[in-house]
Every structure is written in structure tokens, then in C-alpha cells.
Protein backbone atom coordinates (compact mmCIF):
# COMPACT_ATOMS: atom_id res chain seq x y z
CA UNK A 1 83.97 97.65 103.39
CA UNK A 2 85.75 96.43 100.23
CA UNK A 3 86.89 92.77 99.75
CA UNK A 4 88.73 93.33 96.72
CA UNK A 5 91.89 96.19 96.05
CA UNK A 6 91.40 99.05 94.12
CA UNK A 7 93.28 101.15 91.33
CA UNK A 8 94.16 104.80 92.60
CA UNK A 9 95.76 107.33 90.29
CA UNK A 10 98.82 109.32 92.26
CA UNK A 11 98.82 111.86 89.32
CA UNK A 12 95.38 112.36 89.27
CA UNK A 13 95.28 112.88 93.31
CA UNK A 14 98.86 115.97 92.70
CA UNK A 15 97.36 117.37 89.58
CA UNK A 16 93.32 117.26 89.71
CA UNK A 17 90.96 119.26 90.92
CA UNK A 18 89.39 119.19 94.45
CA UNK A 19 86.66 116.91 93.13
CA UNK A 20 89.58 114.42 91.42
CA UNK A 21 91.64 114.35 94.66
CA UNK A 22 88.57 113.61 97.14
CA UNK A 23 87.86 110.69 94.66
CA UNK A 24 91.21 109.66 94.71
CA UNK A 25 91.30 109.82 98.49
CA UNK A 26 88.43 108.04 99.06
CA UNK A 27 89.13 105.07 96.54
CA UNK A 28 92.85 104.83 98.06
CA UNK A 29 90.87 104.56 101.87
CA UNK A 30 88.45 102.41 100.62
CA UNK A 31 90.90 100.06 98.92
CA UNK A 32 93.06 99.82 102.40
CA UNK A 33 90.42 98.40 104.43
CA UNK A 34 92.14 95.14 102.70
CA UNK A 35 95.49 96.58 103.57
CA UNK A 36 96.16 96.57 99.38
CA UNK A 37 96.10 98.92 96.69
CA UNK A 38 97.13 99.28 93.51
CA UNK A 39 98.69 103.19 92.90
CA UNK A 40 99.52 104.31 89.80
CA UNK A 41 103.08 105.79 89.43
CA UNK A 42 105.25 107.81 87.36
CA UNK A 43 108.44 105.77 88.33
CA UNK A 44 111.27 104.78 85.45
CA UNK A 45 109.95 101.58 84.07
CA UNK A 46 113.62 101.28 82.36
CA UNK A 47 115.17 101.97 85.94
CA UNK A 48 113.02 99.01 87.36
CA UNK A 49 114.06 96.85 84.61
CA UNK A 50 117.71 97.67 84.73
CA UNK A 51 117.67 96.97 88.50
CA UNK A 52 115.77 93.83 88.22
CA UNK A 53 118.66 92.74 85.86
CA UNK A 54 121.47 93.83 87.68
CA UNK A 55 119.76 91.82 90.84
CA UNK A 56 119.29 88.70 89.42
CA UNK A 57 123.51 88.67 87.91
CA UNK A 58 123.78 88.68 91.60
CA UNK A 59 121.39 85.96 92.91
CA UNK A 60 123.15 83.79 89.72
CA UNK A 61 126.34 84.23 91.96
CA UNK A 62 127.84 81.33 93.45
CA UNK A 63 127.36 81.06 97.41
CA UNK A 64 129.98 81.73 98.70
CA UNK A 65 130.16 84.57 96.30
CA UNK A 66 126.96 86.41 97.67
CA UNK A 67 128.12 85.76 101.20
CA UNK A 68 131.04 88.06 100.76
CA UNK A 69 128.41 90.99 101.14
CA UNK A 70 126.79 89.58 104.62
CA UNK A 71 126.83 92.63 107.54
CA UNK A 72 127.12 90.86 110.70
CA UNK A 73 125.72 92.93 113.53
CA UNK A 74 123.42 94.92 110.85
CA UNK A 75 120.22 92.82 111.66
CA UNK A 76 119.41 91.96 108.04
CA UNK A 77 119.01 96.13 107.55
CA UNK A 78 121.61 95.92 104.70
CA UNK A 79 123.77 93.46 102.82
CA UNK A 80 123.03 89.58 101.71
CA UNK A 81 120.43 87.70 104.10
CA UNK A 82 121.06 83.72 102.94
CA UNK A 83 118.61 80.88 102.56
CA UNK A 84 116.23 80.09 105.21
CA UNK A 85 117.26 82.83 107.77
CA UNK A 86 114.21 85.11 107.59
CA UNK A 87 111.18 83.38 109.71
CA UNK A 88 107.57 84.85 109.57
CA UNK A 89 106.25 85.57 113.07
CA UNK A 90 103.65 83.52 113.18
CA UNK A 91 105.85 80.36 111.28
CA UNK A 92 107.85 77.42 112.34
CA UNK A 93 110.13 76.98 109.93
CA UNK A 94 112.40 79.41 107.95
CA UNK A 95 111.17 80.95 104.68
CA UNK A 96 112.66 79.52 101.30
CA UNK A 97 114.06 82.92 100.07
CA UNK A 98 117.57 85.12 100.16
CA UNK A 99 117.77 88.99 99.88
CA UNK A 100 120.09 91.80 99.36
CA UNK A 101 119.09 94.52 101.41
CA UNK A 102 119.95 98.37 101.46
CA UNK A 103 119.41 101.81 102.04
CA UNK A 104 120.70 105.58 102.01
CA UNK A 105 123.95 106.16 104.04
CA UNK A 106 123.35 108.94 106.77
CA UNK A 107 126.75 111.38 107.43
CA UNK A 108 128.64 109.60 110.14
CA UNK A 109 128.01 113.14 112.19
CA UNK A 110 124.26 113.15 111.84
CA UNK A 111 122.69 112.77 115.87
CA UNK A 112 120.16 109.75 114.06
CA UNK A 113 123.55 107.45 113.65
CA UNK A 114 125.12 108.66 116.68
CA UNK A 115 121.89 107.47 118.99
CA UNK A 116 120.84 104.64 116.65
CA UNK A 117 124.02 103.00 115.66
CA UNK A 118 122.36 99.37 115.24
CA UNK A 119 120.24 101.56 113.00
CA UNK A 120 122.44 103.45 110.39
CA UNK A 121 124.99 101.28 108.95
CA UNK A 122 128.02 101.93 106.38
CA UNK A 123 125.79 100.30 103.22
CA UNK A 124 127.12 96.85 101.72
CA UNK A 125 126.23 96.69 98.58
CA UNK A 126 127.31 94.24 95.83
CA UNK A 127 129.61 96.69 93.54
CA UNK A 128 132.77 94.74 93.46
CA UNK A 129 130.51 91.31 91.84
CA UNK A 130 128.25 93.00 90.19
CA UNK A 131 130.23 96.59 88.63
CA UNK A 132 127.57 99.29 88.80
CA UNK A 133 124.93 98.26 90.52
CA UNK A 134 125.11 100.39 94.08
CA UNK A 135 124.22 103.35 91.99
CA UNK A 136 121.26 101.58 90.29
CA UNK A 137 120.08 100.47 93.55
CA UNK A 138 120.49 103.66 95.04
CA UNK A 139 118.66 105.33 92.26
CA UNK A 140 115.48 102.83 92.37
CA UNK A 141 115.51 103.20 96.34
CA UNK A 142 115.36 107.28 96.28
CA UNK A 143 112.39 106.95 93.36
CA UNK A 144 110.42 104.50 95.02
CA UNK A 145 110.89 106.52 98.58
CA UNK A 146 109.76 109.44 96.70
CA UNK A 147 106.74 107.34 95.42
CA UNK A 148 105.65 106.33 99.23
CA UNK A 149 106.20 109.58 100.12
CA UNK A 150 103.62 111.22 98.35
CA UNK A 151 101.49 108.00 98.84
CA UNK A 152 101.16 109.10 102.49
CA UNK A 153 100.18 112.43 101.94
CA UNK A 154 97.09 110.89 100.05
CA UNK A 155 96.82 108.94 103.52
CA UNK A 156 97.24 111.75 105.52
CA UNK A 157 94.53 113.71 104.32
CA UNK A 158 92.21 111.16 104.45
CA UNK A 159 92.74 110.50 107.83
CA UNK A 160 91.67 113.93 108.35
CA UNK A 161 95.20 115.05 108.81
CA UNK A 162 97.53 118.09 107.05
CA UNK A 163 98.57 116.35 103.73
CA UNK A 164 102.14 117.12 105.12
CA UNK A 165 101.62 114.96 108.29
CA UNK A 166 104.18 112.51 107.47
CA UNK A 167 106.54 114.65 105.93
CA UNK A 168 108.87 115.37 108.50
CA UNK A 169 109.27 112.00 109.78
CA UNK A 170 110.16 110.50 106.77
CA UNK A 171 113.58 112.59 106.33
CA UNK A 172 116.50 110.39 106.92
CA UNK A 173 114.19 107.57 107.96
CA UNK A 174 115.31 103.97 108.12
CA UNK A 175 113.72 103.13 104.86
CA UNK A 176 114.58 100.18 103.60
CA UNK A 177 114.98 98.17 99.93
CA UNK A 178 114.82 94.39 99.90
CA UNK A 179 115.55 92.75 96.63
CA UNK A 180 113.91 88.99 97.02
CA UNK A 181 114.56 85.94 95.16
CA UNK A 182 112.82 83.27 95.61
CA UNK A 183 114.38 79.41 94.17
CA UNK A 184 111.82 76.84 92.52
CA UNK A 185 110.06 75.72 95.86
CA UNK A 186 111.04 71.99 94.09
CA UNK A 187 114.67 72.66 94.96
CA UNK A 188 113.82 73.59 99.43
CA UNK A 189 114.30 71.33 101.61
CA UNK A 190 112.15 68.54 103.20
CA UNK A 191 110.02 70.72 105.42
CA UNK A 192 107.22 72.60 104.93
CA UNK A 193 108.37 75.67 103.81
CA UNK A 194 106.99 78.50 101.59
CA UNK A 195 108.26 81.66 100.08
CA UNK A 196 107.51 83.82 102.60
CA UNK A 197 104.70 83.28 105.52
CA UNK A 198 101.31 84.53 106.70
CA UNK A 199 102.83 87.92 108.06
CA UNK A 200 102.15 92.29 108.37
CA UNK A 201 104.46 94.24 107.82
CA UNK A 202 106.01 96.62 110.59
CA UNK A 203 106.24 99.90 108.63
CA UNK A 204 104.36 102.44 107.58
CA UNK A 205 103.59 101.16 104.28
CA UNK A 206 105.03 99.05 101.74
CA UNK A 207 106.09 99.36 97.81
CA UNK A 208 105.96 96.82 95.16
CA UNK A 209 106.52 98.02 91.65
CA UNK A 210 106.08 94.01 90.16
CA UNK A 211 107.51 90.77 90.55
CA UNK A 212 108.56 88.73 87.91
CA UNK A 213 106.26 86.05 88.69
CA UNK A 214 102.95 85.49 90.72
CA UNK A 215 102.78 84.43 94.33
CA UNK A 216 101.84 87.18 96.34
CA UNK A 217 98.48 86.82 98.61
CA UNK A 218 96.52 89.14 100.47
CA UNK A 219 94.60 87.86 103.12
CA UNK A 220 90.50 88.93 102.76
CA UNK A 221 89.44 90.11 106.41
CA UNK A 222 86.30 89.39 106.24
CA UNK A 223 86.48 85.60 105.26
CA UNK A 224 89.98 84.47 105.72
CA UNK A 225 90.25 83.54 102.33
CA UNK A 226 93.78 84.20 99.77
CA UNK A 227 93.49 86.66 96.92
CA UNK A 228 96.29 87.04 94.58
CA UNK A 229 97.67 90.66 94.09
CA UNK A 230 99.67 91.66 91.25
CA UNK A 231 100.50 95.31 90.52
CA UNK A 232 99.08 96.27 87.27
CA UNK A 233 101.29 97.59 84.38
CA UNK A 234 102.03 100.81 85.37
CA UNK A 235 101.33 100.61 88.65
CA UNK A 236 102.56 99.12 92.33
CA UNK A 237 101.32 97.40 95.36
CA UNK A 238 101.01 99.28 97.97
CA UNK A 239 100.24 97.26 101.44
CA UNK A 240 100.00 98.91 104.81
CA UNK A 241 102.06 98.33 108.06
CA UNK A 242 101.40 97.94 111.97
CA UNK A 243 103.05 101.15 112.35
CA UNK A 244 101.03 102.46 110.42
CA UNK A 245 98.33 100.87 112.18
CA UNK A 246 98.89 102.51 115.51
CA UNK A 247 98.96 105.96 113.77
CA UNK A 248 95.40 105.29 112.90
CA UNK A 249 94.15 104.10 115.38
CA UNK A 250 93.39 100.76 114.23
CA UNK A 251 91.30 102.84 111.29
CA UNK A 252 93.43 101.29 108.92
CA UNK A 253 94.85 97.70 109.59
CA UNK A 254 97.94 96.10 108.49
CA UNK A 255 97.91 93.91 105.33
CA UNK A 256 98.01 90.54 106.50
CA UNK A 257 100.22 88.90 103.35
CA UNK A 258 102.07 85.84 102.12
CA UNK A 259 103.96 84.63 99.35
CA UNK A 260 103.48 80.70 97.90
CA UNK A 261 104.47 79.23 94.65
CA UNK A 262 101.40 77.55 92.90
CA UNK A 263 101.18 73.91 93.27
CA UNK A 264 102.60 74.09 89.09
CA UNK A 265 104.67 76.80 89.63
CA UNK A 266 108.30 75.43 88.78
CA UNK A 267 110.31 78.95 88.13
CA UNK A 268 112.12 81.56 90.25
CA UNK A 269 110.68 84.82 91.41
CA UNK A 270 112.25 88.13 92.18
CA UNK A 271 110.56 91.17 93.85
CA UNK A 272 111.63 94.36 95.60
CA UNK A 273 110.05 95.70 97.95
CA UNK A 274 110.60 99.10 99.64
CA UNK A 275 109.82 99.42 103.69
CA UNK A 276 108.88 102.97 104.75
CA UNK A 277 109.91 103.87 108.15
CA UNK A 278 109.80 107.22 109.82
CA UNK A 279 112.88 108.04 111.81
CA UNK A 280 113.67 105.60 115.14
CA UNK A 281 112.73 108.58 117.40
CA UNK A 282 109.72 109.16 116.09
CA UNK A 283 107.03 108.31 118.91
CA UNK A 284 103.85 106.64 116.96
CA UNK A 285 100.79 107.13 118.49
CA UNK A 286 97.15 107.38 117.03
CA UNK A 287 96.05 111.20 115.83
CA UNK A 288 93.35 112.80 117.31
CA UNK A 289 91.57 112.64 114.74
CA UNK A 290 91.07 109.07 114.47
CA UNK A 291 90.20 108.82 117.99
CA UNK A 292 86.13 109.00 119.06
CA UNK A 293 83.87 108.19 122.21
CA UNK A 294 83.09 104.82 118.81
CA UNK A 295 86.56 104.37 118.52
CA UNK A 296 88.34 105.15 122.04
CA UNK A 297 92.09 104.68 121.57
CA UNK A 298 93.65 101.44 121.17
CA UNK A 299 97.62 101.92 121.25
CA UNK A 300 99.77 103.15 123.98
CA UNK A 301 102.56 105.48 122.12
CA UNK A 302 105.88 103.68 121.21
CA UNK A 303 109.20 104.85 120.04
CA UNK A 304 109.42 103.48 115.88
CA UNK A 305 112.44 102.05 117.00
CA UNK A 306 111.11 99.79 119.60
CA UNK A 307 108.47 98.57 117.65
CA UNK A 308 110.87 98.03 114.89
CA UNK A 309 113.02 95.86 117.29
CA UNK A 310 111.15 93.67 118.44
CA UNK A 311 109.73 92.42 114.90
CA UNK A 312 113.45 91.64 113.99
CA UNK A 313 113.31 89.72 116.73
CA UNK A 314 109.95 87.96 116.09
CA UNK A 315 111.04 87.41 112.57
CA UNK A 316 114.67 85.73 113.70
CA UNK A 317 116.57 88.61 111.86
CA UNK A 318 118.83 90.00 115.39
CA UNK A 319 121.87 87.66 115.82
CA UNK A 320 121.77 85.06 118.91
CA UNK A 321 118.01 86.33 119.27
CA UNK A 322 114.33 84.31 118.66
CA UNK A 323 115.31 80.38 119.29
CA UNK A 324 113.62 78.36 116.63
């Protein structure tokens, strides 16, 4: 079992030979049994720059400025999230971040909005502050959905599956694009607050072109120790979810993550991150496959939307919901 995440090559997995995709497949497995790796992409590095820039003009807003573009009712799934609203699961105390969070608008028509309307919102997006960044955003959300995308069909074969397993699932899914800042931890409050707690995330898996600063931290499984993971020029994080979790059978296990400022560390941070979720009436349950008289099966199936649900409300993102 590896301790430490590994570099995969996407490219060489879609355009090598059956010899350069098993390796590729096999690294990229290998490297998940710390719920990390490191894939290397073909996205836009000038479309990541010009939507980190665009996203910072709007974090510089005043307040009440960036609270024009709060969705009440959306449960954090699009628009502004302020200052210590977000809460780990496992935490006391709010994390010390804000976010602007979106995703692709689904025809008002479409049967997925009409039977998840929490689900599919109208997207609020900055444009009227910040002049052309919804189609910047939207733009770095498709590319990076593309990127996961394709991710999982390295996944899916090497869980023994049809390299298209996921594929059908992922059309007009609830993906979703969080842009993070994160203030100099000197300027929180008197509390013990971090960046963002000890937490997994819900999804399938998780996308992290860079950050503009270090903090990330992937818990090592086998000690409990902190490693620091920071996507390689290039390249992205990717981190695996408890959905994707229960798909597997437990074979591969959430990344268990945090984010802290070092004890020097006086600076902001930005990220964005890109959640991949299936659609909400997908029904996740492990694949055959991963199931063995060794490895009996572990999760009772579950509508993505119901697992998706009751996060929000562990992590204090559904109005009037988790006390704390």
C-alpha cells in the first residue's frame, strides 16, 4: 500500500499503448489507496490563470458587495457562502474561509430540475461586480468536468469495470465549482479555527488544478500523520470521495483532507476546487466486481441525492439545519 501520492499521466493512459495504459492504471490505483494523486492534464493554464484573477477582483470586494450574490434556499450549491458558515463534520467551530460557488444551468424543462428543485438552481454568478467573469467560470468548470471525466474512466477500468462505467451518470450531474479564499488566519477570530477541517469529501472525486499558496494536507492512513499535497506544474490533485467509496466497495477510501496555514504563513490563499457528482437519481451501490467471499459488501445502496443531503447538513450548509 503506498504512503505517499503518485504522478499519473492522463495522456499517456488516452493515447498509449495497452502496456502504457495498464501502467497508468495501476500507478493511478496505487496512488488512491491515500485517497491523492497527482494527474497530469491538458487543461488551459491561461484559462486557470485568467479565472484565478477574475476570482480574487471579487474576494477584494467589499462585504456587503459579495453578499449581493448570496442564493438563499440554494444550500451553498451556487452563489457567495460568507465567513465562517461552512463547518467540517467532524469540527466545532466554523472554518475561516468564503466561496463563490457554481455550476451549469439545466433547461428549466429537463425531469432532473423538475424532481430535484433544491438541486438545479438558476446560477448566481458575480457578472454585474466583476464584468465577464460568468463566462470564464463557466469555461474553467466545463474543462475541469471534462478532466474528471476521463479521470474516472481510468478508475473504472481499474476497478475491473467498462472504461465507460461512469459515463452516463455524469451527464447533467450536480457538479459543482467552489472558488475558495482563504484570509491571513492572523485576521480570524479568537477561536480555534483553521482553513478548512479534518474532512472527506462526498463526491465522486475531486479536482484541484493549484492553489496559490500551500496548506493543503492529506491525511496518511496508515499512521495518522499530515502530508502536504501540492499539484505539480502541469498537473492537479485529484482526491477521492465517500461516494465514490460506496461504488467500490470500500476498495478505494475517501481522502481524509484538511487545509491549515503554517504557523509563519501570513498571506491569503485561493483554490478551486471542482466536486464531481453523478446525477441525484443515481442509486450508488458497490459493483460486482469489487465484491468477494474477502471483501463481502459493505454499503447498503443509496440514492446520490440522499447521501448528498445529509453532508450539507453535517457540514451546516442547509438553512435552519445542524445546530452548532
Amino acid at each position: 500500500m503506498a504512503d505517499h501520492i503518485l504522478e499519473v499521466d492522463l495522456l499517456r493512459f488516452e493515447s498509449g499503448d495497452a502496456s502504457a495504459r495498464a501502467a497508468v492504471v495501476d500507478g493511478l490505483l496505487r496512488s488512491l489507496t491515500t485517497g491523492f494523486a497527482y494527474v497530469r492534464h491538458d487543461v488551459s493554464e491561461d484559462l486557470i490563470d485568467e479565472a484565478y484573477g477574475l476570482l480574487q477582483t471579487f474576494f477584494d470586494l467589499p462585504a456587503e458587495e459579495k453578499a449581493r450574490f448570496v442564493a438563499p434556499g440554494t444550500h451553498g450549491q451556487t452563489g457567495y457562502t460568507g465567513l465562517l458558515v461552512e463547518t467540517a463534520a467532524t469540527a466545532e467551530v466554523a472554518d475561516w474561509k468564503e466561496m463563490l460557488n457554481w455550476g451549469r444551468d439545466v433547461a428549466p424543462g429537463h425531469p432532473l430540475r423538475a424532481r430535484f428543485p433544491h438541486r438545479y438552481h438558476d446560477q448566481v454568478l458575480p457578472e454585474a461586480a466583476v464584468p465577464g467573469i460568468a463566462s470564464v467560470l463557466n469555461a474553467f468548470h466545463d474543462a475541469i468536468a471534462d478532466l474528471q471525466r476521463r479521470v474516472l474512466r481510468i478508475v473504472a477500468v481499474g476497478i475491473g469495470c467498462h472504461e465507460a462505467f461512469f459515463e452516463r451518470s455524469l451527464v447533467d450531474g450536480s457538479t459543482l465549482s467552489r472558488a475558495i479564499h482563504y484570509p491571513p488566519m492572523r485576521s480570524a477570530p479568537d477561536a480555534p479555527h483553521v482553513w478548512a477541517g479534518e474532512h472527506a469529501d462526498i463526491n465522486l472525486i475531486t479536482a484541484l488544478p493549484r492553489a496559490t499558496a500551500p496548506g493543503l494536507e492529506v491525511k496518511v492512513k496508515s499512521t495518522g500523520e499530515w502530508i502536504p499535497a501540492v499539484a505539480p506544474e502541469g498537473g492537479a490533485i485529484i482526491n477521492t470521495g465517500l461516494m465514490l467509496e460506496i461504488v467500490t466497495n470500500g476498495v478505494i477510501a475517501p481522502g481524509i483532507h484538511r487545509v491549515v496555514a503554517d504557523a509563519g504563513q501570513e498571506g491569503d490563499r485561493y483554490s478551486v476546487v471542482q466536486f464531481c457528482h453523478p446525477t441525484p437519481w443515481t442509486i450508488l451501490s458497490p459493483v460486482a466486481s469489487c465484491v468477494t467471499p474477502e471483501h463481502p459488501q459493505r454499503f447498503a445502496p443509496i440514492a446520490a441525492a440522499d447521501a448528498l443531503d445529509l453532508v450539507l447538513w453535517d457540514i451546516n450548509l442547509i438553512e435552519g439545519g445542524r445546530p452548532g
